[in-house]
C-alpha atoms as a PDB file:
ATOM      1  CA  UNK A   1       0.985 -10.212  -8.901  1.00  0.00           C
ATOM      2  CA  UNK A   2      -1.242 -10.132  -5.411  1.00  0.00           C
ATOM      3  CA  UNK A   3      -1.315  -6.902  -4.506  1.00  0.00           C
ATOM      4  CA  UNK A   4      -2.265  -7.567  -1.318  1.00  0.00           C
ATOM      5  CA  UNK A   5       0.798  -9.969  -0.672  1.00  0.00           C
ATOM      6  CA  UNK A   6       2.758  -7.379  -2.391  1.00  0.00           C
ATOM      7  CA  UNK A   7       1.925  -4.406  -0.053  1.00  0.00           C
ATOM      8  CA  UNK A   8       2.359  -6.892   2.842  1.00  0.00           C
ATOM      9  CA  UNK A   9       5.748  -8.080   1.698  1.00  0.00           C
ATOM     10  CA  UNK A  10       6.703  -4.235   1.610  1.00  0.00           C
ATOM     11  CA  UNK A  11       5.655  -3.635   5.147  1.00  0.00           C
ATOM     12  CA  UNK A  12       7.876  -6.679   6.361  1.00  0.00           C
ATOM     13  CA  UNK A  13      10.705  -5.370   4.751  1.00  0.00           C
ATOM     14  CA  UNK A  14      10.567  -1.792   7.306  1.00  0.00           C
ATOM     15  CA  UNK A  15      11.815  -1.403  10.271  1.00  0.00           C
ATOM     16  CA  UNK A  16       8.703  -2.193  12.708  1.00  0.00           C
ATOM     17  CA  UNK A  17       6.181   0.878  12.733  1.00  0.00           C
ATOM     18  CA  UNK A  18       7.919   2.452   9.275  1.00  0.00           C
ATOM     19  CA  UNK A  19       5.054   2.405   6.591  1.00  0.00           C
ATOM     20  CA  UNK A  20       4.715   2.500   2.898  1.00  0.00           C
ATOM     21  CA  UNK A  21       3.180   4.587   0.045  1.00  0.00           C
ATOM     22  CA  UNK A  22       0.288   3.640  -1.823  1.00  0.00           C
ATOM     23  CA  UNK A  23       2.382   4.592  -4.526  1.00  0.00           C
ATOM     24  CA  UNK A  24       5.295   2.406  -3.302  1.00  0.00           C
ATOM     25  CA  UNK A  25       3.254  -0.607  -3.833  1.00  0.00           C
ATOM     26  CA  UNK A  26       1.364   0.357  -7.283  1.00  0.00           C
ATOM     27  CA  UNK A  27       5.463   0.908  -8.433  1.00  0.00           C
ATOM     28  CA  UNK A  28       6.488  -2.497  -7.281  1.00  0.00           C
ATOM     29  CA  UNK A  29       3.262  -3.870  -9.868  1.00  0.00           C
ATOM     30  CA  UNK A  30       4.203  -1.722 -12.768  1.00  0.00           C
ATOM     31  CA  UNK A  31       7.706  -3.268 -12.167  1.00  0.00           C
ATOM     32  CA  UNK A  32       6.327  -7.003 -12.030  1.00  0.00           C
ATOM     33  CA  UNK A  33       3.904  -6.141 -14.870  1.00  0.00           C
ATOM     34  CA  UNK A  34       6.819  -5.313 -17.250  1.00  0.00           C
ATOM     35  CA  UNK A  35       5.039  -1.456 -17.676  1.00  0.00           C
ATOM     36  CA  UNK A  36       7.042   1.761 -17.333  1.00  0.00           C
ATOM     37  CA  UNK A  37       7.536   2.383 -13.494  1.00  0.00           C
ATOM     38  CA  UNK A  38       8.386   6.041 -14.342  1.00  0.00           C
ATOM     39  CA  UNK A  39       4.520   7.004 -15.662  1.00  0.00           C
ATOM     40  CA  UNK A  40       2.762   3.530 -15.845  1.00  0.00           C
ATOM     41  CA  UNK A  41       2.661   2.921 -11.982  1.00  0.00           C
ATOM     42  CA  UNK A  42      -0.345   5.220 -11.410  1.00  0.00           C
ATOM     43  CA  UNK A  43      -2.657   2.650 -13.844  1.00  0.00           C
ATOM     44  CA  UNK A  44      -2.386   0.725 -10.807  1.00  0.00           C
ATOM     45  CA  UNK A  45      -3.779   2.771  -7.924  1.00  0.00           C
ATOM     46  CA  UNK A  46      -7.134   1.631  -8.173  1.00  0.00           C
ATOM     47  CA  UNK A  47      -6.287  -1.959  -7.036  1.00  0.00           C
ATOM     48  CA  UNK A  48      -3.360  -0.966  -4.956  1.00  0.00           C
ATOM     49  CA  UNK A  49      -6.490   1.461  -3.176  1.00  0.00           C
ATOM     50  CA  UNK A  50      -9.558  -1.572  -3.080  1.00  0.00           C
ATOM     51  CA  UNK A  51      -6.319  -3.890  -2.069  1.00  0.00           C
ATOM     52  CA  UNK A  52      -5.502  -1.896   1.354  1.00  0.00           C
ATOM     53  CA  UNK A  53      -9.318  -1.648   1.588  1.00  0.00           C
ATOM     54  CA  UNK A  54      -9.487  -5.289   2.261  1.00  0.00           C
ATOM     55  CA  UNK A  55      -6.236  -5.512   4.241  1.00  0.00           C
ATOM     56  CA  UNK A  56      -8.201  -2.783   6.684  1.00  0.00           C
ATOM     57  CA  UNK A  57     -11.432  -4.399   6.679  1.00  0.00           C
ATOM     58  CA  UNK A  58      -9.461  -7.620   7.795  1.00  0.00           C
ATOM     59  CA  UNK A  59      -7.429  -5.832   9.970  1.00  0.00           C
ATOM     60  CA  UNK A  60      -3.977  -6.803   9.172  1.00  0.00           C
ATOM     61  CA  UNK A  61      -3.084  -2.902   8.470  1.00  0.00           C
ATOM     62  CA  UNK A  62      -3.279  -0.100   9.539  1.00  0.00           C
ATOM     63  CA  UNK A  63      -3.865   3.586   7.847  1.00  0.00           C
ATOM     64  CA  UNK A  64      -2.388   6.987   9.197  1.00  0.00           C
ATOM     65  CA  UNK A  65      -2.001  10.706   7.519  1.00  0.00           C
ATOM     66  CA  UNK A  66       1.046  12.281   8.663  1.00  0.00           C
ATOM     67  CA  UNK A  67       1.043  10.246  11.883  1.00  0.00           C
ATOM     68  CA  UNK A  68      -2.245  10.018  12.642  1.00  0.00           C
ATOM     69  CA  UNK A  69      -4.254   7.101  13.040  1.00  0.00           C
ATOM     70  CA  UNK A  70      -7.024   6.966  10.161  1.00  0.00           C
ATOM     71  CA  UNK A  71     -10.231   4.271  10.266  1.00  0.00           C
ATOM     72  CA  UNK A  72     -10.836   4.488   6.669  1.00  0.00           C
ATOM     73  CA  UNK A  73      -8.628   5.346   3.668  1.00  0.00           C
ATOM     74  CA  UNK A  74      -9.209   8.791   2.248  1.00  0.00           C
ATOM     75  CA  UNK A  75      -7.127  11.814   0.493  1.00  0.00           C
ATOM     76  CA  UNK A  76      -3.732  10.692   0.745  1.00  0.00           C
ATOM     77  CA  UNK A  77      -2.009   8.070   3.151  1.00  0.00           C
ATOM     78  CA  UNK A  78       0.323   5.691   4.846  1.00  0.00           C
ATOM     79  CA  UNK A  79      -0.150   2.140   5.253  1.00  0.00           C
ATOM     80  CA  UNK A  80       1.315   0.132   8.283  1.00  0.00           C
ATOM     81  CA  UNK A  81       1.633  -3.003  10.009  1.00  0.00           C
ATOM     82  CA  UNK A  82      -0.704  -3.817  12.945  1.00  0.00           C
ATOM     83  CA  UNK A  83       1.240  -3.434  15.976  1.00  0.00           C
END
């Protein structure tokens, strides 16, 4: 699965300026990959991490920490839709 398509087809699913969880999106692979959501999920954080990366750099998303706007991804954090 494209986990870039897959944390974008998250974020159109919210209401406009909810975000998502890293962790939401690395769930919705393990799910897709067959693995067990319940533990397996976190084998995916490393792509679900270089994924948002490049949705950043391109500037489709956006990052925040408990409402606050972030300009790189670091420690833990939301993703959002570009207003």
């Amino acid at each position: 699965m494209d986990v870039q398509g897959a944390t974008l087809r998250l974020l159109a699913a919210r209401a406009p300026g909810a975000t998502v969880c890293p962790s939401e999106v690395a769930r919705v692979l393990a799910k897709a990959a067959g693995a067990d959501v319940a533990g397996d999920w976190r084998h995916f954080m490393p792509a679900v991490h270089a994924a948002v990366d490049g949705l950043v750099e391109a500037g489709a998303v956006r990052l925040s920490r408990k409402g606050r706007p972030m300009a790189v991804r670091a420690g833990p954090y939301r993703i959002g839709r570009v207003d």
